[in-house]
C-alpha atoms as a PDB file:
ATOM      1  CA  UNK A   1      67.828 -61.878 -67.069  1.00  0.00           C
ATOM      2  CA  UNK A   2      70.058 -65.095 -67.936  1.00  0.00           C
ATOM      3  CA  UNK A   3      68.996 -67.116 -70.810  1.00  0.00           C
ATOM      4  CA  UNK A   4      67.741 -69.803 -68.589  1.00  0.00           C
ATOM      5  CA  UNK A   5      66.468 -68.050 -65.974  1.00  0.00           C
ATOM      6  CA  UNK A   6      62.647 -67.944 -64.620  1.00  0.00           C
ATOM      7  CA  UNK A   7      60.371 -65.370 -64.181  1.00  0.00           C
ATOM      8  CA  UNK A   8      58.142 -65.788 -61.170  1.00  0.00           C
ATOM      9  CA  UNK A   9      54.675 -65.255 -62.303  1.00  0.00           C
ATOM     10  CA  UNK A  10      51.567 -63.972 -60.325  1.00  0.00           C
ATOM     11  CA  UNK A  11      48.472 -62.482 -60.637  1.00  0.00           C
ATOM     12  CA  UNK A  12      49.205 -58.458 -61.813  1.00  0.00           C
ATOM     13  CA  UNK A  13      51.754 -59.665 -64.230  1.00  0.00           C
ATOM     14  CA  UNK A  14      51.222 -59.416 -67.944  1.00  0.00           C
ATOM     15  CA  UNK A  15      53.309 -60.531 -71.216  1.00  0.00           C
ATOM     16  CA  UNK A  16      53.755 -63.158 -73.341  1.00  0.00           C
ATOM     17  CA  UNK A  17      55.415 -65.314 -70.195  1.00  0.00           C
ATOM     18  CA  UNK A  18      51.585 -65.570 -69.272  1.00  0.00           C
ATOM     19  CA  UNK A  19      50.121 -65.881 -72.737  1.00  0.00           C
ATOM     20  CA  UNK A  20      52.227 -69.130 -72.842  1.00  0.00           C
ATOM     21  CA  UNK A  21      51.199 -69.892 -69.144  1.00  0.00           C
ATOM     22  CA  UNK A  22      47.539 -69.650 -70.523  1.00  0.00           C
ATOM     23  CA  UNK A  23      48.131 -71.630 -73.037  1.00  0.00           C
ATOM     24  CA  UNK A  24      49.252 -74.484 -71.302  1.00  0.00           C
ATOM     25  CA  UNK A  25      46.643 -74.132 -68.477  1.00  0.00           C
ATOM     26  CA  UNK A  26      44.324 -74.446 -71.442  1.00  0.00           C
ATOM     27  CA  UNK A  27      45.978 -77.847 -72.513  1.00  0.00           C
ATOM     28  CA  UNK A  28      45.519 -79.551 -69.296  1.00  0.00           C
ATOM     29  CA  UNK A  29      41.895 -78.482 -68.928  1.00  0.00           C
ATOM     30  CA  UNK A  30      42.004 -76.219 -65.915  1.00  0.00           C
ATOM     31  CA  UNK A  31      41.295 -72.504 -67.371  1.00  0.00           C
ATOM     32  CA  UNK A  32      38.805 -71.748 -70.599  1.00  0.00           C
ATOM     33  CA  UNK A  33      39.211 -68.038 -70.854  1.00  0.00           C
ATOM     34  CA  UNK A  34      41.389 -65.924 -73.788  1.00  0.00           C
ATOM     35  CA  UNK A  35      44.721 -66.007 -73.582  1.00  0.00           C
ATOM     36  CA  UNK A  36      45.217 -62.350 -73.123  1.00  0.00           C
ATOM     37  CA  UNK A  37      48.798 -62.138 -71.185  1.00  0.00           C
ATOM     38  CA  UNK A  38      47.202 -60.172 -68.633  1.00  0.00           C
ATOM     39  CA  UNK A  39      47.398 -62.680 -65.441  1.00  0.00           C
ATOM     40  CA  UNK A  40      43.884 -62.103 -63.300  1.00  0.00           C
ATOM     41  CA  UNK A  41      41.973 -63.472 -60.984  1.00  0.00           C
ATOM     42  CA  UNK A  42      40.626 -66.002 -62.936  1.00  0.00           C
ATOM     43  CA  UNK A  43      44.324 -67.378 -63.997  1.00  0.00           C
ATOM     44  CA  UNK A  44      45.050 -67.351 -61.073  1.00  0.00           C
ATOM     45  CA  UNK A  45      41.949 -69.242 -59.948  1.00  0.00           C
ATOM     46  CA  UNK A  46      43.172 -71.941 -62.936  1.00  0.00           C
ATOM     47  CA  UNK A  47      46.897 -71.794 -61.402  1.00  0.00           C
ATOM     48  CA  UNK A  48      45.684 -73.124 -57.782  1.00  0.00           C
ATOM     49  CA  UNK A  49      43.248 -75.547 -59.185  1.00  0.00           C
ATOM     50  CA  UNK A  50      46.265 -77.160 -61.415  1.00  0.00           C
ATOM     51  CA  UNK A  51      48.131 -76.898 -58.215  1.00  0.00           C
ATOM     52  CA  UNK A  52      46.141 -78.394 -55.636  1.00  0.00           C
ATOM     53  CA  UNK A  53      45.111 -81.165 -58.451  1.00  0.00           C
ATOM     54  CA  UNK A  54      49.040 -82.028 -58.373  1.00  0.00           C
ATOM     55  CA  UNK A  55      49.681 -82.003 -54.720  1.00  0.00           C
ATOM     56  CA  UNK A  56      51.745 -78.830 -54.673  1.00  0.00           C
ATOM     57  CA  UNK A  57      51.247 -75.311 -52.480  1.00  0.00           C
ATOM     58  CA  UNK A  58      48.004 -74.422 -54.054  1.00  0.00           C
ATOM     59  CA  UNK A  59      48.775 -70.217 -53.591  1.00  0.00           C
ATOM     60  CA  UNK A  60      48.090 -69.314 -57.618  1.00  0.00           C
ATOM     61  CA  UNK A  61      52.331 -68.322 -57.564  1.00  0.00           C
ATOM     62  CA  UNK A  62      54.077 -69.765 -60.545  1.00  0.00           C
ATOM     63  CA  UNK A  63      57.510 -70.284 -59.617  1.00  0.00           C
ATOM     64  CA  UNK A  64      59.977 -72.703 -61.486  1.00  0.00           C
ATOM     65  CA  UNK A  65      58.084 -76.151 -59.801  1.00  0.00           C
ATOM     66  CA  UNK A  66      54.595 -75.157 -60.889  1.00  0.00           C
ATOM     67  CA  UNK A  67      55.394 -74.189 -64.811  1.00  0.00           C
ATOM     68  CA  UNK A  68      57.906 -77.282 -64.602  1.00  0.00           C
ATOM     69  CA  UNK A  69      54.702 -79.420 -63.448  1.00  0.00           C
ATOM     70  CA  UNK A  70      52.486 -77.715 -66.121  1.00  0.00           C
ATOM     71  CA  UNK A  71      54.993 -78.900 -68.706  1.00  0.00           C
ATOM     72  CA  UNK A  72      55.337 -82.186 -67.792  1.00  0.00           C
ATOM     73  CA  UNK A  73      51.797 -82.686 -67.852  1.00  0.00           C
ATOM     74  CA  UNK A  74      51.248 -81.122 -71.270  1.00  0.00           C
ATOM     75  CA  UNK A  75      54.112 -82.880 -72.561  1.00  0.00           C
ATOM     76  CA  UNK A  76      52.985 -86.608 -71.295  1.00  0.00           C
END
């Protein structure tokens, strides 16, 4: 994978790519469970909710616009 590639993330992945998407779901309030890389149902019940709550295709996929958007708003 290139350096600044991005890994499209959905529920049945695992790693620390969702440990850190965890994370941040945790900053902006929309998921309360352990980080525990394993992307479920219930991250991916936090991923639409962040998603419809910021206009965008709420269908719990994390592509480049969504983790973009996550930054953003953990970074403002």
């Amino acid at each position: 994978m290139a350096k600044n590639s991005f890994a499209t993330l959905r529920e049945g992945s695992t790693g620390d790519a969702v440990v850190n998407l965890q994370d941040c779901l945790k900053l902006v309030g929309v998921y309360s469970c352990k980080s525990n890389g394993v992307f479920d149902e219930r991250t991916k019940a936090a991923v639409i909710k962040f998603q419809k709550n910021n206009a965008m295709t709420a269908d719990g996929i994390v592509r480049r616009a969504t983790m973009s958007a996550l930054v953003r708003c953990w970074w403002y």
